[in-house]
C-alpha atoms as a PDB file:
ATOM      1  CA  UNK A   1      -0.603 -12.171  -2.253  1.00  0.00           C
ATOM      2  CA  UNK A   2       1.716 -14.513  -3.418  1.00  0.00           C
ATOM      3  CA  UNK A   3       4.495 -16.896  -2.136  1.00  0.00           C
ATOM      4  CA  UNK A   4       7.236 -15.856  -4.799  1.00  0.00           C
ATOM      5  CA  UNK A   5       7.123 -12.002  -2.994  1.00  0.00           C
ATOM      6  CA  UNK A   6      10.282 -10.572  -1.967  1.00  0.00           C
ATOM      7  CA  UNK A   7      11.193 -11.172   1.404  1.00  0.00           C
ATOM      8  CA  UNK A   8      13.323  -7.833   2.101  1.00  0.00           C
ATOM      9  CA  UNK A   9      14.699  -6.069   5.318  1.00  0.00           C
ATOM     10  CA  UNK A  10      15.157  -2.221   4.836  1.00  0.00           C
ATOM     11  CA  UNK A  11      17.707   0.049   6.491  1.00  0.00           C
ATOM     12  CA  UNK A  12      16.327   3.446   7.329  1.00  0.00           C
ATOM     13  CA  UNK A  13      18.234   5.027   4.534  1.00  0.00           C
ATOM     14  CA  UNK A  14      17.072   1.767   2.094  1.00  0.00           C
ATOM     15  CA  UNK A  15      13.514   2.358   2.926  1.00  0.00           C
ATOM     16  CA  UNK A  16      13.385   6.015   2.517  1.00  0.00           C
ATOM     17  CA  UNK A  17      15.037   5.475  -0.777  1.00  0.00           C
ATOM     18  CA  UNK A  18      12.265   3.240  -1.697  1.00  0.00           C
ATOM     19  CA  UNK A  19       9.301   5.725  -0.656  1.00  0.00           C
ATOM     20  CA  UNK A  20       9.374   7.656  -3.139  1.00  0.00           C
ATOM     21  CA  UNK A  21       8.108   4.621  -5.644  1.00  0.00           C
ATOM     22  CA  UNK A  22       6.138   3.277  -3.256  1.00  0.00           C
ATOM     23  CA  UNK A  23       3.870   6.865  -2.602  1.00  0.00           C
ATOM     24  CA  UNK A  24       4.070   7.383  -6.650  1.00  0.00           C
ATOM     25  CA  UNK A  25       2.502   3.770  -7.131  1.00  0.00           C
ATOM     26  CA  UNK A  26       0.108   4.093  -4.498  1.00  0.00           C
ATOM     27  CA  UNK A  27      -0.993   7.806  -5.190  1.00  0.00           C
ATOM     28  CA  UNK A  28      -1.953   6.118  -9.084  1.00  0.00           C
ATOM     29  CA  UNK A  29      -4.081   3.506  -7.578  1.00  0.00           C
ATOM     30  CA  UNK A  30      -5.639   5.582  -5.269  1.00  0.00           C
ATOM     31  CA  UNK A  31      -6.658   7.974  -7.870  1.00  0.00           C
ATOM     32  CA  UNK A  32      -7.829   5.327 -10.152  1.00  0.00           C
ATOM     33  CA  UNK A  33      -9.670   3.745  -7.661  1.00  0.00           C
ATOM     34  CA  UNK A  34     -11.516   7.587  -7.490  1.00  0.00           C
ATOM     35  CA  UNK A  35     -12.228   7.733 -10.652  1.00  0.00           C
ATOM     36  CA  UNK A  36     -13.665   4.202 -11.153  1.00  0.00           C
ATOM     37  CA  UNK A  37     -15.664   4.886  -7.907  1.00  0.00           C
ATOM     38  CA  UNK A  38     -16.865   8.362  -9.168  1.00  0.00           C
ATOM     39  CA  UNK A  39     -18.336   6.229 -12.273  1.00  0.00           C
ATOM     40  CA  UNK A  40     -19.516   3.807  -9.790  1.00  0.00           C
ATOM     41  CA  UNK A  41     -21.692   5.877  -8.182  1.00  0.00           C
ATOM     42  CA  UNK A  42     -23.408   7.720 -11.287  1.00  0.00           C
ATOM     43  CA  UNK A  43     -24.340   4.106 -12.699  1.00  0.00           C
ATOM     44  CA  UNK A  44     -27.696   2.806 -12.628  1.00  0.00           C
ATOM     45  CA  UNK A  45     -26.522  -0.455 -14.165  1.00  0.00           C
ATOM     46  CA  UNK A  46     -26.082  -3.279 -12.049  1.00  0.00           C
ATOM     47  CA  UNK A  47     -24.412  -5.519 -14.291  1.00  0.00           C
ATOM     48  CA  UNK A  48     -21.542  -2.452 -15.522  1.00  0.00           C
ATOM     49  CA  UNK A  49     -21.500  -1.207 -11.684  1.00  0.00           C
ATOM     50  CA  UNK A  50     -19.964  -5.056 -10.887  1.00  0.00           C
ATOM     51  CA  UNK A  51     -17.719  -4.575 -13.912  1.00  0.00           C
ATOM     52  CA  UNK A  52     -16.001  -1.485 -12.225  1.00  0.00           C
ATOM     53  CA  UNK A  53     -16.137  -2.837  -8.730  1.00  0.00           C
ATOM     54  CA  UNK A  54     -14.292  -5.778 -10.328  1.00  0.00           C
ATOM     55  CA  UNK A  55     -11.755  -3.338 -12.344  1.00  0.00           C
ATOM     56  CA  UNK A  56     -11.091  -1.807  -8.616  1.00  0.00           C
ATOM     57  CA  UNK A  57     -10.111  -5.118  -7.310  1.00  0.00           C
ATOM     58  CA  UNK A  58      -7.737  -5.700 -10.284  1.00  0.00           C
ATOM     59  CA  UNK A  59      -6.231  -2.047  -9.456  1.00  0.00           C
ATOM     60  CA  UNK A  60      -5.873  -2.835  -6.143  1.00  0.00           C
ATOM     61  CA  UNK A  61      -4.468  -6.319  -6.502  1.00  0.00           C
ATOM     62  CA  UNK A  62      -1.981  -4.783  -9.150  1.00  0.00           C
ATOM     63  CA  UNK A  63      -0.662  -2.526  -6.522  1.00  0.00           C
ATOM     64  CA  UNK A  64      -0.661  -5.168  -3.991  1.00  0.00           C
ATOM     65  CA  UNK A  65       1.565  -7.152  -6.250  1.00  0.00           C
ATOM     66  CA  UNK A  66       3.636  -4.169  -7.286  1.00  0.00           C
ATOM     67  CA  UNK A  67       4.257  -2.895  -3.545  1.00  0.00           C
ATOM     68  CA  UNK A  68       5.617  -6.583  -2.522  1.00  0.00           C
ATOM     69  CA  UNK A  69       7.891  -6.836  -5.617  1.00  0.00           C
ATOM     70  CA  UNK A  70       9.712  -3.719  -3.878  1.00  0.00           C
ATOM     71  CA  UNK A  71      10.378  -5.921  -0.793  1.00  0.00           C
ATOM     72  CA  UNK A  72       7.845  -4.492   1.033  1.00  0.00           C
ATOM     73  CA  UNK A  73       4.756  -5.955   3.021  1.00  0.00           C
ATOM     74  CA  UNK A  74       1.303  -4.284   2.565  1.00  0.00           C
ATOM     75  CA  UNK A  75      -0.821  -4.734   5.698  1.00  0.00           C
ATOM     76  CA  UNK A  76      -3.772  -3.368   4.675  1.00  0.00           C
ATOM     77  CA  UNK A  77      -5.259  -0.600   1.760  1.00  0.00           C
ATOM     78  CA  UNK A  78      -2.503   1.790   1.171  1.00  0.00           C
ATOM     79  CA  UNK A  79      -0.769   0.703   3.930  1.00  0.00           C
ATOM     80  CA  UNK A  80       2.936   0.014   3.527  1.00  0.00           C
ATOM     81  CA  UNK A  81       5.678  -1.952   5.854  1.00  0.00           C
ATOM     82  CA  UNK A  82       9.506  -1.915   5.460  1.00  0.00           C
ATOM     83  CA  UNK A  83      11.063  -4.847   7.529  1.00  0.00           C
ATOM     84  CA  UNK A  84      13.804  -3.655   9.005  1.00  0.00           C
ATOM     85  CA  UNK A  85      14.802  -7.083  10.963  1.00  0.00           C
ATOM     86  CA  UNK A  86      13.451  -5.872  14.705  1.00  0.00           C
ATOM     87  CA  UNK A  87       9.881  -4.330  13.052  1.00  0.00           C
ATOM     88  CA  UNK A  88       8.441  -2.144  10.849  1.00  0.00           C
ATOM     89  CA  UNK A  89       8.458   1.269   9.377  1.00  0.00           C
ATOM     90  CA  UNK A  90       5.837   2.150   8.627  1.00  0.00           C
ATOM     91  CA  UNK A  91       3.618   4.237   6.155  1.00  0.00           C
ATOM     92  CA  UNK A  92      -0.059   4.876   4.929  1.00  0.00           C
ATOM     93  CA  UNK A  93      -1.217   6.837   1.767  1.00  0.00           C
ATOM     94  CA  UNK A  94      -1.123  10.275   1.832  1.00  0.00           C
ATOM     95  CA  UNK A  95       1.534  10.734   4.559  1.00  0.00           C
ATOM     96  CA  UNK A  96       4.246  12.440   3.236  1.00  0.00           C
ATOM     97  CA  UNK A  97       7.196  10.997   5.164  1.00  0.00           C
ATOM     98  CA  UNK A  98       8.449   7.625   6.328  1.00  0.00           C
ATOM     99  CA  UNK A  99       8.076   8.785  10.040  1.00  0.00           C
ATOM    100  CA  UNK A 100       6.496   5.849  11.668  1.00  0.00           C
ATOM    101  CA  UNK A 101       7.469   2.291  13.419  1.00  0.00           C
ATOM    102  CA  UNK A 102       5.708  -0.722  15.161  1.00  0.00           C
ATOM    103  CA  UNK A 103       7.664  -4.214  16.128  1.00  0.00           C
ATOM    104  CA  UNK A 104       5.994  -7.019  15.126  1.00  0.00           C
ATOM    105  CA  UNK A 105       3.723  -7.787  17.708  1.00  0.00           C
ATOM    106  CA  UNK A 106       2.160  -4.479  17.537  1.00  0.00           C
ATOM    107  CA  UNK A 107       1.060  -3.334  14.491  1.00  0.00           C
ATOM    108  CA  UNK A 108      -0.658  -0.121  12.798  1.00  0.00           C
ATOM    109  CA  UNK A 109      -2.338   0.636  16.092  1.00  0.00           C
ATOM    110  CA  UNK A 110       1.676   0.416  17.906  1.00  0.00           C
ATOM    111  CA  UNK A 111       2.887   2.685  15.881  1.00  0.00           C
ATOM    112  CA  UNK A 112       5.349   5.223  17.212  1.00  0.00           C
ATOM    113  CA  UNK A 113       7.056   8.368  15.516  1.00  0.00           C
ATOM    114  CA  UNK A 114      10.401   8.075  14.964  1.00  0.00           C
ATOM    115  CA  UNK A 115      11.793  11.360  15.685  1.00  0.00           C
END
């Protein structure tokens, strides 16, 4: 996580535009992530098991990088925040809709639906 990410603050209509890349980005990492997992688990090999683990961290800090050049903050693993200048909205992988918010103070355990 970077300095030079992109400090953003969403409107409602800004961040639901914005969903749509976020959940396709996320969706590939998460299914990478299986399938380097799945391979994971059927090795034996110590030394090529640490070789995947570390080819999940690059996925994951790939999408971490690619999340905050959207403008948005990640706050934990799939787990997406659109500033919108009083708090968040907020969403985690696989929720279909941008239907959450927390302020600042709160966070992912303050979250509220919106409607």
């Amino acid at each position: 996580m970077s300095d030079s990410k992109t400090k953003r603050i969403f409107t409602y209509d800004e961040a639901l535009e914005t969903l749509p890349e976020v959940q396709k980005v996320t969706t590939g990492a998460v299914q990478e992530i299986s399938v380097l997992a799945a391979q994971i688990f059927a090795l034996r090999d110590e030394d090529q098991k640490k070789r995947y683990e570390k080819r999940q961290a690059v996925v994951v800090n790939n999408w971490v990088q690619t999340i905050e050049q959207m403008g948005c903050e990640v706050k934990g693993l799939w787990l997406v925040d659109f500033d919108n200048g009083e708090g968040y909205y907020c969403w985690q992988y696989p929720e279909p809709n941008l239907e959450y918010f927390h302020g600042y103070t709160e966070g992912f355990a303050g979250r509220s639906k919106l409607f």
